[in-house]
C-alpha atoms as a PDB file:
ATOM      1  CA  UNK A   1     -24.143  28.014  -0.217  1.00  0.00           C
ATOM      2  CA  UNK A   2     -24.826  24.847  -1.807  1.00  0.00           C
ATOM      3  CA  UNK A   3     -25.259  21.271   0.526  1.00  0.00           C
ATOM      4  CA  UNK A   4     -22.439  19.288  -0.480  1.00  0.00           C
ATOM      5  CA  UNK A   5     -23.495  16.006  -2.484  1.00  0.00           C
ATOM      6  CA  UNK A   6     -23.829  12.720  -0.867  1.00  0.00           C
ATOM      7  CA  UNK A   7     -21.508   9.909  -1.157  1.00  0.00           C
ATOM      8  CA  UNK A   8     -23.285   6.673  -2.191  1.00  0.00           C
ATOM      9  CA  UNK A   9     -20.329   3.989  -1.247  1.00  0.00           C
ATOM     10  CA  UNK A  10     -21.631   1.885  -4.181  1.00  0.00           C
ATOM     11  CA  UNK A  11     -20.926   4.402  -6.416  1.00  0.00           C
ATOM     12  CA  UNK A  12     -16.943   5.190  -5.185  1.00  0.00           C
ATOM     13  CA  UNK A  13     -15.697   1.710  -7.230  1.00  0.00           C
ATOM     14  CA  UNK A  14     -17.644   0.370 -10.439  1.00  0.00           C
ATOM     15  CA  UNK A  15     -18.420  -2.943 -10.437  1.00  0.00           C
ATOM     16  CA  UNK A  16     -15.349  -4.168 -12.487  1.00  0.00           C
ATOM     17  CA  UNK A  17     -13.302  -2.445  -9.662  1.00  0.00           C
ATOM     18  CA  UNK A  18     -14.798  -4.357  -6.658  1.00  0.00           C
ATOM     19  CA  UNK A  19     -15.229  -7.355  -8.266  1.00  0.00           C
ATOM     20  CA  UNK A  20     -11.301  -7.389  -9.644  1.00  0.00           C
ATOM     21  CA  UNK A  21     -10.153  -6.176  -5.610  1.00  0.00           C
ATOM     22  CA  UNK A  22     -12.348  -9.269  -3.962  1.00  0.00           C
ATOM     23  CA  UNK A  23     -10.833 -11.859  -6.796  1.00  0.00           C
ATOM     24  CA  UNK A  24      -7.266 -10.700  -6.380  1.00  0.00           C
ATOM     25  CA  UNK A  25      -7.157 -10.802  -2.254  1.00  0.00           C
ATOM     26  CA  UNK A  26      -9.079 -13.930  -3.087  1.00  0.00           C
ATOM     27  CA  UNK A  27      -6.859 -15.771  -5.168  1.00  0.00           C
ATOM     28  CA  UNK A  28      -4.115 -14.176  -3.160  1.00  0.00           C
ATOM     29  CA  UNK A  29      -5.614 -15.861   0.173  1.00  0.00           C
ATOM     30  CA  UNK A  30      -6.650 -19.825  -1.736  1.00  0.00           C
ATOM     31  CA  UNK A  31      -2.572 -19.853  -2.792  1.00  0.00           C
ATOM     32  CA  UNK A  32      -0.923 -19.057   0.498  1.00  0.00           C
ATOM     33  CA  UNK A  33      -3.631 -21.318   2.634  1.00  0.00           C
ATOM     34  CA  UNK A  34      -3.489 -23.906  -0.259  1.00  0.00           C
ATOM     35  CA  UNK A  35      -0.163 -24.084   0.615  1.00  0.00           C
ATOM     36  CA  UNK A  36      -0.389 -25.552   4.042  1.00  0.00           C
ATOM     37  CA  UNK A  37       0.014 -29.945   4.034  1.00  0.00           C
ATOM     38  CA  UNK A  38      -2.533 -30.969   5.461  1.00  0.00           C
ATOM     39  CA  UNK A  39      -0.733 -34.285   6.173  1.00  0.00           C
ATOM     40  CA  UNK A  40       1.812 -32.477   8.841  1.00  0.00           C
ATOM     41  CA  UNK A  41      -0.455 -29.328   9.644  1.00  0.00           C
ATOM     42  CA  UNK A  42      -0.747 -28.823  12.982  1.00  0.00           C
ATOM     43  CA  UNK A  43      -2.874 -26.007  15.069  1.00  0.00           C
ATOM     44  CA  UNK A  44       0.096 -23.883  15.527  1.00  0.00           C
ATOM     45  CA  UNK A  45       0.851 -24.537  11.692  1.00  0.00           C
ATOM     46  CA  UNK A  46      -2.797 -23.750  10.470  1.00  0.00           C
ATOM     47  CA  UNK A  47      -2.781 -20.347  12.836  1.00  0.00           C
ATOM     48  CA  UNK A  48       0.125 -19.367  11.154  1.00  0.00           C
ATOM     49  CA  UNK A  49      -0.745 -19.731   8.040  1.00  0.00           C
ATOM     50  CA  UNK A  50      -3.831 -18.050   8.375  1.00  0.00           C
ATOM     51  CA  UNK A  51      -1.629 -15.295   9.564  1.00  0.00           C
ATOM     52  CA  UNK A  52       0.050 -15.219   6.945  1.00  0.00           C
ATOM     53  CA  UNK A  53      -2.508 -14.917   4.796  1.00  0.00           C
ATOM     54  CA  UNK A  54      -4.380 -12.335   6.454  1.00  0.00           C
ATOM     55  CA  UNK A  55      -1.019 -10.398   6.612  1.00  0.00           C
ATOM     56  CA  UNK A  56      -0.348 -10.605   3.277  1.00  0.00           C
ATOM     57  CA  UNK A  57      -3.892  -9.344   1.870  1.00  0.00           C
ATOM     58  CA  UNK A  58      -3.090  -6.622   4.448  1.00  0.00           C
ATOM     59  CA  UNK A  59       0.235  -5.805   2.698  1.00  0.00           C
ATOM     60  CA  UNK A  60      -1.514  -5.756  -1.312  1.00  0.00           C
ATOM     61  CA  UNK A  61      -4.876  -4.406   0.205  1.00  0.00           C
ATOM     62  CA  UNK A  62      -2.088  -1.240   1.084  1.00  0.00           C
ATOM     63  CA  UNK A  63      -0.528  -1.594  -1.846  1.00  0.00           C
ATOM     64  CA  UNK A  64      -3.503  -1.515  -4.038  1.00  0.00           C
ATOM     65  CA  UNK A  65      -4.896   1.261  -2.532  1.00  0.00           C
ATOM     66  CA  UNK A  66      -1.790   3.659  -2.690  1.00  0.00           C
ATOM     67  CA  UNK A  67      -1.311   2.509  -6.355  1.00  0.00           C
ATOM     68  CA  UNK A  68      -4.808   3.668  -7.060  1.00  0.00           C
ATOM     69  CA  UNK A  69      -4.198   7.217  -5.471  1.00  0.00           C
ATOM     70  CA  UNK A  70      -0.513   7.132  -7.783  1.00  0.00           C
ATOM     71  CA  UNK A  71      -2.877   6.178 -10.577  1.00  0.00           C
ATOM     72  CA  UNK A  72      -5.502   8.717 -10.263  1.00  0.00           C
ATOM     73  CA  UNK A  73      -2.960  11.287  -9.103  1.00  0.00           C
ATOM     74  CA  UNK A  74      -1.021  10.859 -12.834  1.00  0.00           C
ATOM     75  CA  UNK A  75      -4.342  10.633 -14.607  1.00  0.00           C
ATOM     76  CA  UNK A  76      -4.953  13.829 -13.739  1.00  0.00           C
ATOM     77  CA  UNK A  77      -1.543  15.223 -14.529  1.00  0.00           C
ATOM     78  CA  UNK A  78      -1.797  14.404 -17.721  1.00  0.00           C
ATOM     79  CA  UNK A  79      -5.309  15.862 -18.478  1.00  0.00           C
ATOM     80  CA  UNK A  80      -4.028  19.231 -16.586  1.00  0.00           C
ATOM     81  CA  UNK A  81      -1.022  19.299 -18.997  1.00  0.00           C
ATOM     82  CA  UNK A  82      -3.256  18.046 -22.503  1.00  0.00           C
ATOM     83  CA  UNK A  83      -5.796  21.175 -21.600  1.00  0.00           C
ATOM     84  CA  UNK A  84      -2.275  23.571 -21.393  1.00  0.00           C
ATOM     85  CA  UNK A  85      -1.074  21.622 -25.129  1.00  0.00           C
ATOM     86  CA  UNK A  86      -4.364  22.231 -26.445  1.00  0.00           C
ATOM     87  CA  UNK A  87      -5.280  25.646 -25.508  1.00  0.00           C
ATOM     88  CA  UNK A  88      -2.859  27.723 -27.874  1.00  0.00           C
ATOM     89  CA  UNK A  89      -3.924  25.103 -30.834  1.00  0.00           C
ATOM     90  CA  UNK A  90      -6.595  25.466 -33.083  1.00  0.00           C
ATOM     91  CA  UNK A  91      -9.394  22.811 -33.462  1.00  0.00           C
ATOM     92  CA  UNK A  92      -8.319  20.945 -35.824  1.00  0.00           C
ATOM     93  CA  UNK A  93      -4.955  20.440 -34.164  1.00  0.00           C
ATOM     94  CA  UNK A  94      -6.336  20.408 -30.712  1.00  0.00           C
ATOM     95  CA  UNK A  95      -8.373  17.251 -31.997  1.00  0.00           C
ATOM     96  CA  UNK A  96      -5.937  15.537 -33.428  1.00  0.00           C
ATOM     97  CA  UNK A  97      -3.519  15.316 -30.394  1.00  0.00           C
ATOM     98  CA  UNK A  98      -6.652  13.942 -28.009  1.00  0.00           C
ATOM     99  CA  UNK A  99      -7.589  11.661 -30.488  1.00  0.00           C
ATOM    100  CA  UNK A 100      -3.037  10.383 -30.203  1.00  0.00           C
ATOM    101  CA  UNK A 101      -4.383  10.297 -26.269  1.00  0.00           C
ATOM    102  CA  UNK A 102      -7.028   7.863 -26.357  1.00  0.00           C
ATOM    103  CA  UNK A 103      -7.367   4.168 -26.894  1.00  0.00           C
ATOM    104  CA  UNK A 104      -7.516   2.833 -30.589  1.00  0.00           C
ATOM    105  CA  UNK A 105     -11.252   0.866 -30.513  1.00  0.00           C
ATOM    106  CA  UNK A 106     -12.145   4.293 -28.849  1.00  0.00           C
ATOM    107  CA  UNK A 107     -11.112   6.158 -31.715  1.00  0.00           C
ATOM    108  CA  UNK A 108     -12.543   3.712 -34.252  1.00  0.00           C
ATOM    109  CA  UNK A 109     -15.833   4.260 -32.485  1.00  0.00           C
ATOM    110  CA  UNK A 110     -15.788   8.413 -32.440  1.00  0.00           C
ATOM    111  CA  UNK A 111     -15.965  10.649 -34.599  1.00  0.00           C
ATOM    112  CA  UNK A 112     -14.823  14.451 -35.238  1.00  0.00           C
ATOM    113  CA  UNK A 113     -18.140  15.713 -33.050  1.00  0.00           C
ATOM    114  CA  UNK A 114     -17.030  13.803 -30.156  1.00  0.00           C
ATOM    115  CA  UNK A 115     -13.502  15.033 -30.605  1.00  0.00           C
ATOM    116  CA  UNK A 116     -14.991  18.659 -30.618  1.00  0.00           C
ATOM    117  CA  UNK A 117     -17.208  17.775 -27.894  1.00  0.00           C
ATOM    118  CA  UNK A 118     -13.805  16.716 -25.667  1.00  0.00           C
ATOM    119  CA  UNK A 119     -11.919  19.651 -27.153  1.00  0.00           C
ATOM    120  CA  UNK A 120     -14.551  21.757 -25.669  1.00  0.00           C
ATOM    121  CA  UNK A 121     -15.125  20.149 -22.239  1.00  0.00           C
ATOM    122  CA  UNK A 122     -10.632  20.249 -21.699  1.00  0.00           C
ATOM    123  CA  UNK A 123     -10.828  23.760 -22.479  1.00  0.00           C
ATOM    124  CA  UNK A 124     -13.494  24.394 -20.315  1.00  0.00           C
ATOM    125  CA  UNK A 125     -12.014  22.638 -17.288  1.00  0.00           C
ATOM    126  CA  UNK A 126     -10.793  24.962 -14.335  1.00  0.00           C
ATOM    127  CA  UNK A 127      -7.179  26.464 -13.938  1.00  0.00           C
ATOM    128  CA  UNK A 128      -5.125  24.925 -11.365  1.00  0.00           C
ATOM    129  CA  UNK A 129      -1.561  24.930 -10.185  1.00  0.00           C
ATOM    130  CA  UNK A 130      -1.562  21.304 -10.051  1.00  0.00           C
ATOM    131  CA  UNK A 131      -3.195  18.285  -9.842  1.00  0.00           C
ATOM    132  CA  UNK A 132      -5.119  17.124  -6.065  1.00  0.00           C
ATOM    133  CA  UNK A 133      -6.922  14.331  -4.640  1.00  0.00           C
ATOM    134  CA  UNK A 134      -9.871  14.672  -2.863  1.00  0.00           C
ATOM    135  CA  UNK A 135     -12.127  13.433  -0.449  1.00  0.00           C
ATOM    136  CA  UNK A 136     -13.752  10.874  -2.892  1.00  0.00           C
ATOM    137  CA  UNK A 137     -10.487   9.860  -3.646  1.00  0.00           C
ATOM    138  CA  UNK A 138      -9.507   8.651  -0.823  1.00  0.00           C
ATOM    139  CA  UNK A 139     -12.706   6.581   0.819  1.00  0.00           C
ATOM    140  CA  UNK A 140     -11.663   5.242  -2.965  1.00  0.00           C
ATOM    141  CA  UNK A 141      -8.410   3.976  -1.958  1.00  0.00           C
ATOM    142  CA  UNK A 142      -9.778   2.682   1.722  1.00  0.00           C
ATOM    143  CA  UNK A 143     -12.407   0.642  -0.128  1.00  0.00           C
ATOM    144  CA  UNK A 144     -10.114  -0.965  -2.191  1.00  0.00           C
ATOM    145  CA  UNK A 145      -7.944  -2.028   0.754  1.00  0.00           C
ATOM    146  CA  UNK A 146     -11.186  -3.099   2.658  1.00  0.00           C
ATOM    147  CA  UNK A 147     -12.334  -5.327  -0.354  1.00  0.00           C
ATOM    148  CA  UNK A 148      -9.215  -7.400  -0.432  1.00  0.00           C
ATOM    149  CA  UNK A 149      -9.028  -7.820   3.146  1.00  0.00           C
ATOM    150  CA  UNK A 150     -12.262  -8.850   3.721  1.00  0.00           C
ATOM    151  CA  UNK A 151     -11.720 -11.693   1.277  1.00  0.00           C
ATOM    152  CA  UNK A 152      -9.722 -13.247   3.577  1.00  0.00           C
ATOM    153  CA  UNK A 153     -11.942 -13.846   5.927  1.00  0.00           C
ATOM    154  CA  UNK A 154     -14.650 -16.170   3.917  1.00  0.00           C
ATOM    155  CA  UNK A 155     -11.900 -19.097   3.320  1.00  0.00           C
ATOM    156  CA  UNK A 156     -10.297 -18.610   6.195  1.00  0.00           C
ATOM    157  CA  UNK A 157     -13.308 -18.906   8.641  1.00  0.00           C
ATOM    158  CA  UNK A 158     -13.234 -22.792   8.651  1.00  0.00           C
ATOM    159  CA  UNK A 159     -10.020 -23.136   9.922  1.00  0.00           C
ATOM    160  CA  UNK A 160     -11.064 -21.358  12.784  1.00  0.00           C
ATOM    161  CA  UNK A 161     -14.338 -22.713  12.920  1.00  0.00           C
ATOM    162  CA  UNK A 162     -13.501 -26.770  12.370  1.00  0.00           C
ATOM    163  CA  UNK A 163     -11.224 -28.438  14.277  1.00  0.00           C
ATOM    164  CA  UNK A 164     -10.232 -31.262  11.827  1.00  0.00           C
ATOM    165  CA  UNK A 165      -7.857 -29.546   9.203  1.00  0.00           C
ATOM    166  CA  UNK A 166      -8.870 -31.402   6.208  1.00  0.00           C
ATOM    167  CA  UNK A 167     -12.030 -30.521   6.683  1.00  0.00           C
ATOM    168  CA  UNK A 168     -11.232 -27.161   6.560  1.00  0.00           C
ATOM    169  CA  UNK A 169      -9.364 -26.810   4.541  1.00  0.00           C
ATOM    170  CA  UNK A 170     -12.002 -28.684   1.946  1.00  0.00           C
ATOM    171  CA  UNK A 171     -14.207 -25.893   3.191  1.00  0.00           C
ATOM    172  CA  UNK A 172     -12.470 -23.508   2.664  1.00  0.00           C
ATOM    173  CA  UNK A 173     -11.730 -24.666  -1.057  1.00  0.00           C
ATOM    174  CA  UNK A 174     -15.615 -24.597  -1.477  1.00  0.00           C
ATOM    175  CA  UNK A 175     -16.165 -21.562  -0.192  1.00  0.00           C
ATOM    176  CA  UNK A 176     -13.071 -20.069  -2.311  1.00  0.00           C
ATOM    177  CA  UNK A 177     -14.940 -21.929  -5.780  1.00  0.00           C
ATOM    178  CA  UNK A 178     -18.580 -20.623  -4.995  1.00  0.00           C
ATOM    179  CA  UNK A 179     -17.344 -17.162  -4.137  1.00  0.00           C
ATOM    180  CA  UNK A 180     -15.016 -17.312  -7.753  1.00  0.00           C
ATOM    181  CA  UNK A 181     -18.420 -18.708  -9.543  1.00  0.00           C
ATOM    182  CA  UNK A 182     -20.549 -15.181  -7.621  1.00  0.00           C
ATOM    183  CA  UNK A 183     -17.566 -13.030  -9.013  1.00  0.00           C
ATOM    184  CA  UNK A 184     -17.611 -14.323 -12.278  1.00  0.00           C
ATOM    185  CA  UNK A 185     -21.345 -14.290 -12.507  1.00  0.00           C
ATOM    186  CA  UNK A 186     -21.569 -10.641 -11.561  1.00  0.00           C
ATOM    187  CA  UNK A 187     -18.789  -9.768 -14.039  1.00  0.00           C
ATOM    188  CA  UNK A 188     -21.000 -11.864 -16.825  1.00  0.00           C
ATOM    189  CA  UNK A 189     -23.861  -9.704 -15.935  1.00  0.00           C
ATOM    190  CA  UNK A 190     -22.225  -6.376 -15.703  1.00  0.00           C
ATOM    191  CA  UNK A 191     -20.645  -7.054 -19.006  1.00  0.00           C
ATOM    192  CA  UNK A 192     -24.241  -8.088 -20.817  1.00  0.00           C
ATOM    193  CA  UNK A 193     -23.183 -11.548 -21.112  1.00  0.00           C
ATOM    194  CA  UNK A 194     -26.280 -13.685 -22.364  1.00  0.00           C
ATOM    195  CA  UNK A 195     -25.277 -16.399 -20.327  1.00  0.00           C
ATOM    196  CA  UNK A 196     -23.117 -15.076 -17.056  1.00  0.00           C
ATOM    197  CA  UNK A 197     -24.019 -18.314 -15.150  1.00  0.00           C
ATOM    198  CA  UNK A 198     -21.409 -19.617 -17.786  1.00  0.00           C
ATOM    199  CA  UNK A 199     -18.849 -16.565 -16.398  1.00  0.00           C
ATOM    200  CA  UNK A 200     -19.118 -18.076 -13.416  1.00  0.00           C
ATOM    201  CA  UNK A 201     -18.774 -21.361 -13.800  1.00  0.00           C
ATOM    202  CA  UNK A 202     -15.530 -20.492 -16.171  1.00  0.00           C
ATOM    203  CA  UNK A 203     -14.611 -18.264 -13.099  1.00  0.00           C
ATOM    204  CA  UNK A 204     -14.667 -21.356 -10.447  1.00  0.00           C
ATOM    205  CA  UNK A 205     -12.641 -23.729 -13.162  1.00  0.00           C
ATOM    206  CA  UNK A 206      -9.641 -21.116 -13.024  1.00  0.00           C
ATOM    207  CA  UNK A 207     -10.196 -21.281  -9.319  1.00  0.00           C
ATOM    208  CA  UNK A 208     -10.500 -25.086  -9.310  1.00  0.00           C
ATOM    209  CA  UNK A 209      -7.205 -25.129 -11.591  1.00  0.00           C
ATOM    210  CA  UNK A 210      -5.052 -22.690  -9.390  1.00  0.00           C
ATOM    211  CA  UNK A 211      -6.008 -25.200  -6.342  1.00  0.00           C
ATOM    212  CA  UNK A 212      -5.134 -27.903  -7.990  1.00  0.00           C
ATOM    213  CA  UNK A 213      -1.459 -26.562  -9.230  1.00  0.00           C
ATOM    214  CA  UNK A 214      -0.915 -25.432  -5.465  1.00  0.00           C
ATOM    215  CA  UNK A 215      -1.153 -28.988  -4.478  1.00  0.00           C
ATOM    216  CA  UNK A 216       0.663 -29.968  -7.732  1.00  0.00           C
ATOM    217  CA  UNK A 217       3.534 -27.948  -6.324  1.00  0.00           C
ATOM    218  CA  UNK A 218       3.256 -29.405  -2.875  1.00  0.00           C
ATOM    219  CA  UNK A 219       0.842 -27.178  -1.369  1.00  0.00           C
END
């Protein structure tokens, strides 16, 4: 009986994935706190809001995560029902209706060996009566959630840290831009960018701009 397979948490999300969870609870944490006045905020009013926050990242870390699952879930459908379509077809047929399934610029970049090649791998695929997810699956969807929780936590520490609120809350801005400028840099890099510092520092402008039209706006 074989030892099952290790599971190497930096392998459950690609880099795209974690990087896109930690932006979006990010940029969903810098709009509710840059909300707060610091003019009338208040300890009771900063504890709230940082509440708030925290309970909302909560609410699309959930989100996110079961969306993923419905994602992966319908993914799989429909590869379970093209293998059915194609088995009854010849090759010719069979490649034309997976080549109708995938992406245009993928299609431009193939050609009829690599259709084959997928025509062969469908077909091979194993029977089932439907469609499951699994254990990987799962720790998957849990990572997700954890990523946009946890960054909450980073630009909301100062408020609980610093007493004086515009301090913090100029902290916590900071904080928000140089973690926007690591994000972006990481997303250069994965990408091949020749220059991701420049990734990165685009990355912190959209930051600096969605602070700025939160105060705009009141905030």
């Amino acid at each position: 009986m074989e030892s099952p397979v290790p599971i190497r948490f930096e392998r459950l999300l690609d880099p795209i994935d974690r990087i896109s969870e930690i932006l979006f609870g990010l940029i969903m944490a810098v709009t509710i706190i840059g909300s707060m006045s610091i003019a009338t905020a208040g300890r009771t009013e900063v504890r709230t809001v940082m509440i708030a926050a925290f309970g909302c990242n909560l609410a699309w870390g959930l989100v996110d995560a079961v969306m993923y699952l419905l994602r992966t879930l319908t993914e799989r459908t429909r590869i379970r029902v093209l293998r059915q379509q194609i088995s009854s077809m010849d090759g010719e047929t069979a490649g034309a209706v997976i080549a109708s399934t995938l992406p245009d610029h993928v299609v431009a970049l193939i050609g009829p060996e690599e259709i084959e090649a997928m025509r062969r791998r469908l077909a091979a695929l194993p029977e089932s009566d439907r469609p499951a997810l699994g254990r990987d699956d799962y720790l998957r969807a849990v990572g997700i959630f954890l990523l946009v929780v946890a960054a909450t936590f980073p630009v909301a520490a100062p408020f609980l840290l610093v007493d004086n609120v515009e301090t913090a809350m100029r902290l916590s801005r900071l904080l928000a831009l140089l973690m926007l400028f690591a994000a972006g840099f990481m997303l250069g890099r994965h990408a091949g960018h020749r220059h991701p510092v420049r990734v990165g520092l685009a990355m912190s402008l959209l930051g600096a701009l969605l602070i700025a039209a939160v105060k705009a706006l009141g905030g």
